[in-house]
PDB file of N, CA and C in Angstrom:
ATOM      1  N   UNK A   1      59.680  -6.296  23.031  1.00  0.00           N
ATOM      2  CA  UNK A   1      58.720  -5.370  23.636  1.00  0.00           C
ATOM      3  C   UNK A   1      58.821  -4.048  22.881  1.00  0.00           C
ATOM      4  N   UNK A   2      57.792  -3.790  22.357  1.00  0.00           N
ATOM      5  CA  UNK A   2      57.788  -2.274  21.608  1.00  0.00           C
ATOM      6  C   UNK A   2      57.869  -1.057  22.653  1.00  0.00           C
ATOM      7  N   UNK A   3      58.036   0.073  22.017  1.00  0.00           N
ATOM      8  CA  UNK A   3      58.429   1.388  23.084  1.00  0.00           C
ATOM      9  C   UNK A   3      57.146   1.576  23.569  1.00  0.00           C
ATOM     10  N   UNK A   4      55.934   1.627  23.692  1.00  0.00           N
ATOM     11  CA  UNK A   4      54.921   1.588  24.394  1.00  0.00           C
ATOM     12  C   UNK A   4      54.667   1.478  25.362  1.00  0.00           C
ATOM     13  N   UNK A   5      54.630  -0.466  24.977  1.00  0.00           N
ATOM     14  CA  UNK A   5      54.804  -1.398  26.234  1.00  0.00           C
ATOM     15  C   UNK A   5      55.205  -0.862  27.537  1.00  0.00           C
ATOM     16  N   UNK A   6      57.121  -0.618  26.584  1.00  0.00           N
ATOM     17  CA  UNK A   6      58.043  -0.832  27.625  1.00  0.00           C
ATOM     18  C   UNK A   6      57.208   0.338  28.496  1.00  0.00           C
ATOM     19  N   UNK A   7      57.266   1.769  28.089  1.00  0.00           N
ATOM     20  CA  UNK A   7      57.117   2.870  28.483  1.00  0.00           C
ATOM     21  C   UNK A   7      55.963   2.710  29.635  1.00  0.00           C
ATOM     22  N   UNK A   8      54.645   2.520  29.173  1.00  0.00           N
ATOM     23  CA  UNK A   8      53.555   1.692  30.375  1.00  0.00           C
ATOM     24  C   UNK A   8      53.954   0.977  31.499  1.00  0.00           C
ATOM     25  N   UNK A   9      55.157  -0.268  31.127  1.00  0.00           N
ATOM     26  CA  UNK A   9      55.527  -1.095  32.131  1.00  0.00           C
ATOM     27  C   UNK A   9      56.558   0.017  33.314  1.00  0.00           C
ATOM     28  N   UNK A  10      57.252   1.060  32.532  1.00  0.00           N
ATOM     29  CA  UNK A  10      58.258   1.915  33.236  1.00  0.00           C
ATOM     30  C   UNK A  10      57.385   2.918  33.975  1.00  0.00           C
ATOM     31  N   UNK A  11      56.409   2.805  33.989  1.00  0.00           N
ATOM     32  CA  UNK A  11      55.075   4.477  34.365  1.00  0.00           C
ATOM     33  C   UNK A  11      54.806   3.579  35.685  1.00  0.00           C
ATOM     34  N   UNK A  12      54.977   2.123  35.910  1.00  0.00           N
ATOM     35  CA  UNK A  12      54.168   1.702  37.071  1.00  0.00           C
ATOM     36  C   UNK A  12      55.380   1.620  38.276  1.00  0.00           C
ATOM     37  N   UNK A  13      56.678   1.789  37.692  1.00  0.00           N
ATOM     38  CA  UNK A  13      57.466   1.863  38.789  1.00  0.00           C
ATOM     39  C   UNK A  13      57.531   2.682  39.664  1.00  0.00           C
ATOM     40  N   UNK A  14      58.332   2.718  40.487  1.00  0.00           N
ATOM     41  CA  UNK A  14      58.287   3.782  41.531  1.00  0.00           C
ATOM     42  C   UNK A  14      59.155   5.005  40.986  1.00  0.00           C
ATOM     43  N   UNK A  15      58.967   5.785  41.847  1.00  0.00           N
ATOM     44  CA  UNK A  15      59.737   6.917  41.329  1.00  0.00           C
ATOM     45  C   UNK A  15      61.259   6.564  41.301  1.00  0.00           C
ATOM     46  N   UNK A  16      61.852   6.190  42.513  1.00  0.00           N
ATOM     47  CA  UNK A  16      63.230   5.826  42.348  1.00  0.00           C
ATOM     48  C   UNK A  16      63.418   5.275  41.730  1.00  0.00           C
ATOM     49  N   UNK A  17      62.656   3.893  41.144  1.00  0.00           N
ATOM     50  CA  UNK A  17      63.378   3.191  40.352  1.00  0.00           C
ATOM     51  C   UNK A  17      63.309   3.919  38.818  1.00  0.00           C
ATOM     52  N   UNK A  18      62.635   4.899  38.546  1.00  0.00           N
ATOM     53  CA  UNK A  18      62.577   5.460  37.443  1.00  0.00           C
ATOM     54  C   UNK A  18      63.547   6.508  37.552  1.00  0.00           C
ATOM     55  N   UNK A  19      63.984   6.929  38.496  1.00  0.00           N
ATOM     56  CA  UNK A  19      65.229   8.067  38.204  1.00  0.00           C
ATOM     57  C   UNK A  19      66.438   7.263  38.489  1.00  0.00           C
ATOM     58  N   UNK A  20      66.177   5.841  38.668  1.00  0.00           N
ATOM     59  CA  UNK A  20      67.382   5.334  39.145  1.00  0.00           C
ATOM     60  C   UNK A  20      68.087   4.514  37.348  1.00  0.00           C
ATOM     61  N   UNK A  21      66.693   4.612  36.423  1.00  0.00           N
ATOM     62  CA  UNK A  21      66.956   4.342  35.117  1.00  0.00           C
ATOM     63  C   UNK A  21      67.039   5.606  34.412  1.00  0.00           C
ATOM     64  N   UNK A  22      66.564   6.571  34.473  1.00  0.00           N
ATOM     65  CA  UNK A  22      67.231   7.412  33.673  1.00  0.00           C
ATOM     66  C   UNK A  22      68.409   7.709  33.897  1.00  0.00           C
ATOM     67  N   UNK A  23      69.111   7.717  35.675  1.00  0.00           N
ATOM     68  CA  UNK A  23      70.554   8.132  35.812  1.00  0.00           C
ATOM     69  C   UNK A  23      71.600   6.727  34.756  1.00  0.00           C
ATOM     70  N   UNK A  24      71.152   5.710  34.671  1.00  0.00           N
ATOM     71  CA  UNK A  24      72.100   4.846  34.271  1.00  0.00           C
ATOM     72  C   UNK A  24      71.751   4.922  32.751  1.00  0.00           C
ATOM     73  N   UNK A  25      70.602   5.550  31.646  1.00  0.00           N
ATOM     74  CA  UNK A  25      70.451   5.771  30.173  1.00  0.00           C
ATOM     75  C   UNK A  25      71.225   7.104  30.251  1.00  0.00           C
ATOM     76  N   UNK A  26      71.357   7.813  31.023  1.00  0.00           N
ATOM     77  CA  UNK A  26      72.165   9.284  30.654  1.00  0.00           C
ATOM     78  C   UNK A  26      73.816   8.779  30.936  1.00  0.00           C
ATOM     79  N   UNK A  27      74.073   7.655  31.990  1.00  0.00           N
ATOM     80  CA  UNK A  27      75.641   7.381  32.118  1.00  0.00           C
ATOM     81  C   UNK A  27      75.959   6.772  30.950  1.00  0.00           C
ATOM     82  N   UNK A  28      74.971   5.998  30.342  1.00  0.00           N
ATOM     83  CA  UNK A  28      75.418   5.291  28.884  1.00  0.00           C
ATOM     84  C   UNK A  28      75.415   6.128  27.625  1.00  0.00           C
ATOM     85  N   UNK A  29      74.491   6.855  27.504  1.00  0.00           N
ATOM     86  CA  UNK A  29      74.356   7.880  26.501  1.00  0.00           C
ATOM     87  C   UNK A  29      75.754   8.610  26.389  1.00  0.00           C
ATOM     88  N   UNK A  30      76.033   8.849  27.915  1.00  0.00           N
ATOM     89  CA  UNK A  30      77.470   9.782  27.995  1.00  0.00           C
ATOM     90  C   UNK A  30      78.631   9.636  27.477  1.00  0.00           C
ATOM     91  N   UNK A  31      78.829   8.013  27.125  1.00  0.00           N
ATOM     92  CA  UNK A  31      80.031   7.802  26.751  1.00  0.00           C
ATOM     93  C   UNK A  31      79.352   7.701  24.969  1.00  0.00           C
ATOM     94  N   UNK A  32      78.454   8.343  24.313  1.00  0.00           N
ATOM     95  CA  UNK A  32      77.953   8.178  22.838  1.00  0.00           C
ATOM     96  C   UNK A  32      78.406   9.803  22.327  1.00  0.00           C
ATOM     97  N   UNK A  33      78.256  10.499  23.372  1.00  0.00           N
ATOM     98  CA  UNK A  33      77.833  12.049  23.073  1.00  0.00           C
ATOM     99  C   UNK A  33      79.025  12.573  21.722  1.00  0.00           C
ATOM    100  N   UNK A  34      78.670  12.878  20.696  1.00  0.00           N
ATOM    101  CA  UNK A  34      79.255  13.820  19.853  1.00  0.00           C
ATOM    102  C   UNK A  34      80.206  14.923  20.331  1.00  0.00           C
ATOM    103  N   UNK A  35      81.240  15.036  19.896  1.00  0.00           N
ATOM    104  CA  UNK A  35      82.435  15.738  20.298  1.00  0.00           C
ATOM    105  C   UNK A  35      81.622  17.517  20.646  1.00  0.00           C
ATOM    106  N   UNK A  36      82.368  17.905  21.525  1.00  0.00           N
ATOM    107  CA  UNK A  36      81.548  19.447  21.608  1.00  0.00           C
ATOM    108  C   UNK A  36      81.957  19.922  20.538  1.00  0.00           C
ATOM    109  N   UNK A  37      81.491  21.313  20.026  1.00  0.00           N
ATOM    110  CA  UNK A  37      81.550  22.302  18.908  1.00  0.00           C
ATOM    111  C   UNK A  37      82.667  22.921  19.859  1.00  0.00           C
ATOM    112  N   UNK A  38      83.186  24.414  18.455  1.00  0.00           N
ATOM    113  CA  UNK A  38      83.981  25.225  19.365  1.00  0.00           C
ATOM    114  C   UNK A  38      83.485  25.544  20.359  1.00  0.00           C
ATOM    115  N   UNK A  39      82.584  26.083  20.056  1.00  0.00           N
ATOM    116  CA  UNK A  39      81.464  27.001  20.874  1.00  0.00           C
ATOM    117  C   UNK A  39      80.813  26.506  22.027  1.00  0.00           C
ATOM    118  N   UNK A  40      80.838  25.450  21.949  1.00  0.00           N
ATOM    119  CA  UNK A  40      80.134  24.222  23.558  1.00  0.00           C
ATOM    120  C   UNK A  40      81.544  24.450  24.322  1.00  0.00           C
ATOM    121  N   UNK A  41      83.106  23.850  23.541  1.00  0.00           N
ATOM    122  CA  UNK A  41      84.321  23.671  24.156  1.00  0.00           C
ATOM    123  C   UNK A  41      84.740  25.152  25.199  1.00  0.00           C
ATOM    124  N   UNK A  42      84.411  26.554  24.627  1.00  0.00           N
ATOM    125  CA  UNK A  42      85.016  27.788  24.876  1.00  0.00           C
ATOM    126  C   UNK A  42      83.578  27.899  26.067  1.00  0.00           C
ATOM    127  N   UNK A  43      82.382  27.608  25.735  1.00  0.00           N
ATOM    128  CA  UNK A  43      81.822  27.906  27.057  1.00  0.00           C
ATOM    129  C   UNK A  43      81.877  26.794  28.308  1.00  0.00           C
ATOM    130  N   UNK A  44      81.809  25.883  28.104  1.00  0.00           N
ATOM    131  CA  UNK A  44      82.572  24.723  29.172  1.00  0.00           C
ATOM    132  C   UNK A  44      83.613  25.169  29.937  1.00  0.00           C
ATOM    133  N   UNK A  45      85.252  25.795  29.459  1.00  0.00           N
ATOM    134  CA  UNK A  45      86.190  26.273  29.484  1.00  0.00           C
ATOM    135  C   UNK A  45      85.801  27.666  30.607  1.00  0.00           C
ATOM    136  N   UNK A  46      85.000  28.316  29.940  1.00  0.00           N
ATOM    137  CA  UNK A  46      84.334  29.822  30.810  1.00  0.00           C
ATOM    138  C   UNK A  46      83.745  29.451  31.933  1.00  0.00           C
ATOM    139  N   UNK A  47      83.240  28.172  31.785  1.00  0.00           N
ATOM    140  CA  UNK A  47      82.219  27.713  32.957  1.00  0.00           C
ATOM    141  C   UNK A  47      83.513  27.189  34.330  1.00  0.00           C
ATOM    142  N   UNK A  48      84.085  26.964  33.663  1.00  0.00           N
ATOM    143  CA  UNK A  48      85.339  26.098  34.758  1.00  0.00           C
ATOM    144  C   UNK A  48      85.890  26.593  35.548  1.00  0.00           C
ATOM    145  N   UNK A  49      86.039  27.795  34.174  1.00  0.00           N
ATOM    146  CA  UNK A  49      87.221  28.918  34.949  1.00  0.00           C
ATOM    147  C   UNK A  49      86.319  29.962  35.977  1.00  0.00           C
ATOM    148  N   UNK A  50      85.031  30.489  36.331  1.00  0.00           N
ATOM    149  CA  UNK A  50      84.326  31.042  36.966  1.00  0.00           C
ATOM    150  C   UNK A  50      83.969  29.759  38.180  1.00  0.00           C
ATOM    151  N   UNK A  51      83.882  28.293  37.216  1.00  0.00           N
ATOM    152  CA  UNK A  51      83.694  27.817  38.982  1.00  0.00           C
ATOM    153  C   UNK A  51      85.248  27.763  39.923  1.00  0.00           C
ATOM    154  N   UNK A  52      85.978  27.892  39.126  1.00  0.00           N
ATOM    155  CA  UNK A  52      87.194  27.943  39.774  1.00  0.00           C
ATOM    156  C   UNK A  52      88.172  28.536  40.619  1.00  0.00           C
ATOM    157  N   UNK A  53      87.212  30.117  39.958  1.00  0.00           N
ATOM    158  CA  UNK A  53      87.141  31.496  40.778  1.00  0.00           C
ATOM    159  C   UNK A  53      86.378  31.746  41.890  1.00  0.00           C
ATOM    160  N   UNK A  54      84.789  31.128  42.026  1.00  0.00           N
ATOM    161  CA  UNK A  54      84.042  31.453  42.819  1.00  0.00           C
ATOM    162  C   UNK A  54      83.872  30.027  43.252  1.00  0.00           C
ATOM    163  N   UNK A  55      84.451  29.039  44.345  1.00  0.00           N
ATOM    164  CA  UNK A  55      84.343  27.197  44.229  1.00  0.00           C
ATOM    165  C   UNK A  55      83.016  27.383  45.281  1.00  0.00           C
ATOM    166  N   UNK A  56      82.749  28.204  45.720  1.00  0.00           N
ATOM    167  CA  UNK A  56      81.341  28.393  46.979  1.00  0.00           C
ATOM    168  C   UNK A  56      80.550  28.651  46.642  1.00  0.00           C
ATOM    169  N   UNK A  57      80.458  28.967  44.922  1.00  0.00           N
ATOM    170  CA  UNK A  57      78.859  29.914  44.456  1.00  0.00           C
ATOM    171  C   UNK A  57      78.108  28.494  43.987  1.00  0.00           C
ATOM    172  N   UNK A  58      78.422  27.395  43.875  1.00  0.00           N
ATOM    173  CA  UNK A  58      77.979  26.306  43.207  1.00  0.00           C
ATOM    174  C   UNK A  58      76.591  25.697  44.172  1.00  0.00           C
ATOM    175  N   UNK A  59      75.490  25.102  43.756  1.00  0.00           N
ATOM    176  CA  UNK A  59      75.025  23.971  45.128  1.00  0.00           C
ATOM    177  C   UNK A  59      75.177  22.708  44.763  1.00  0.00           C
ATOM    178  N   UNK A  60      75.562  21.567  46.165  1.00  0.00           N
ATOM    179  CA  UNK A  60      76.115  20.399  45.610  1.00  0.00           C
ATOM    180  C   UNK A  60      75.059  19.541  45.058  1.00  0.00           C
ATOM    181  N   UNK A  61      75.072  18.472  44.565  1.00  0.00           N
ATOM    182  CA  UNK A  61      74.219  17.778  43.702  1.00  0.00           C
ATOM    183  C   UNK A  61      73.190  16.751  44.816  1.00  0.00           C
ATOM    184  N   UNK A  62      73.592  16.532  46.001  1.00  0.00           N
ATOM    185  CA  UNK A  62      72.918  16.034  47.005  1.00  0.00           C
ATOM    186  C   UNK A  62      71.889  16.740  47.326  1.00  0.00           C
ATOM    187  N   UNK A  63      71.915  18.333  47.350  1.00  0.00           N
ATOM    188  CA  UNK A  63      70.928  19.254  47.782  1.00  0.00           C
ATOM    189  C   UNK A  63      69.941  19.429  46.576  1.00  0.00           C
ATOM    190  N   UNK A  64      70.613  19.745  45.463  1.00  0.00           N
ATOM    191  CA  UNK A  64      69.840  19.591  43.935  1.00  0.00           C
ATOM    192  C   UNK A  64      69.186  18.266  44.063  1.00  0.00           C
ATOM    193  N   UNK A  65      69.020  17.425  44.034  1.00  0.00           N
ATOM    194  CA  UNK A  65      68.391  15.620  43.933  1.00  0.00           C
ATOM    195  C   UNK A  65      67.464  15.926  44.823  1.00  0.00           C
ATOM    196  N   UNK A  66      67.746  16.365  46.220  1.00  0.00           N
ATOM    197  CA  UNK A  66      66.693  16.252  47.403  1.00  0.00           C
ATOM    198  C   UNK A  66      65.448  17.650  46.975  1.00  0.00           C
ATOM    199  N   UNK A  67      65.975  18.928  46.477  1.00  0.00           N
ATOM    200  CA  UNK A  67      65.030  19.557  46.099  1.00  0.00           C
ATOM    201  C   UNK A  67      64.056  18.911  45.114  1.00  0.00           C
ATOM    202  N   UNK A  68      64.876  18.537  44.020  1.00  0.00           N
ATOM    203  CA  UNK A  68      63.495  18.144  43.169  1.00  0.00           C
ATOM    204  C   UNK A  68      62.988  16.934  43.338  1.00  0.00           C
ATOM    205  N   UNK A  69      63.565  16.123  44.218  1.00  0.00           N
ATOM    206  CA  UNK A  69      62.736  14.785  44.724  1.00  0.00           C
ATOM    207  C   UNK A  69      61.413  15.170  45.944  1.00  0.00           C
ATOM    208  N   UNK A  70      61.530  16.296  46.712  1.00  0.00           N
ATOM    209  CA  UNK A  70      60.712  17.075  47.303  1.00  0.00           C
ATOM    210  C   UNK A  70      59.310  17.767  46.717  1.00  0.00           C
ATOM    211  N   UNK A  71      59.868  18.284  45.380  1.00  0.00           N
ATOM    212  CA  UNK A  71      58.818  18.951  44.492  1.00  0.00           C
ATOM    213  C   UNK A  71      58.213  17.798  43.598  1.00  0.00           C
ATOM    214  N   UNK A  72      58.171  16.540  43.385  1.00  0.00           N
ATOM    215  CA  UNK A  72      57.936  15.275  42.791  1.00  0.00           C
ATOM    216  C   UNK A  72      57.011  14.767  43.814  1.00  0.00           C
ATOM    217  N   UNK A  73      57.087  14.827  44.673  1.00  0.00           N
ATOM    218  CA  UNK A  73      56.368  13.855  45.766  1.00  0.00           C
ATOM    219  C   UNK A  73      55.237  14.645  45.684  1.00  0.00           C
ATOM    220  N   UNK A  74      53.978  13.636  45.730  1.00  0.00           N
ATOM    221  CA  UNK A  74      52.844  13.957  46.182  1.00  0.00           C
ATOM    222  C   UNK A  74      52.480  14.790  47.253  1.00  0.00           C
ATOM    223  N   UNK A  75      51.762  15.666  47.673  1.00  0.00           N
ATOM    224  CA  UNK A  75      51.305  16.305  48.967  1.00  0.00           C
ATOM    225  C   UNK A  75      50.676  15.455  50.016  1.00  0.00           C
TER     226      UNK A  75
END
């Protein structure tokens, strides 16, 4: 099946099942990803250490998913 196809056949699914395939191409991709740079490593590191400082300033990923599954849906 050429990328087309596939892409057409993936447009008729439902929404979940289409975020339910990109979450499992980004879990596979994840274990491909290129080593960070310094510069990715030292801000990762900054990022850790501020969530580590402030652990309440974050929002959890349940509330993130439900917002933009909210703004996705039709009216």
């Amino acid at each position: 099946m050429d990328y087309q196809t596939a892409l057409a056949a993936i447009r008729s699914w439902s929404p979940d099942d289409r975020l339910r395939l990109v979450q499992t191409l980004c879990d596979e991709l994840a274990g491909e990803a290129p080593p960070l740079t310094e510069a990715q490593q030292r801000e990762l590191e900054r990022r850790l250490t501020e969530d580590d400082q402030h652990p309440d300033d974050g929002v959890p990923w349940e509330t993130i998913r439900a917002e933009a599954r909210a703004r996705t849906r039709p009216s």
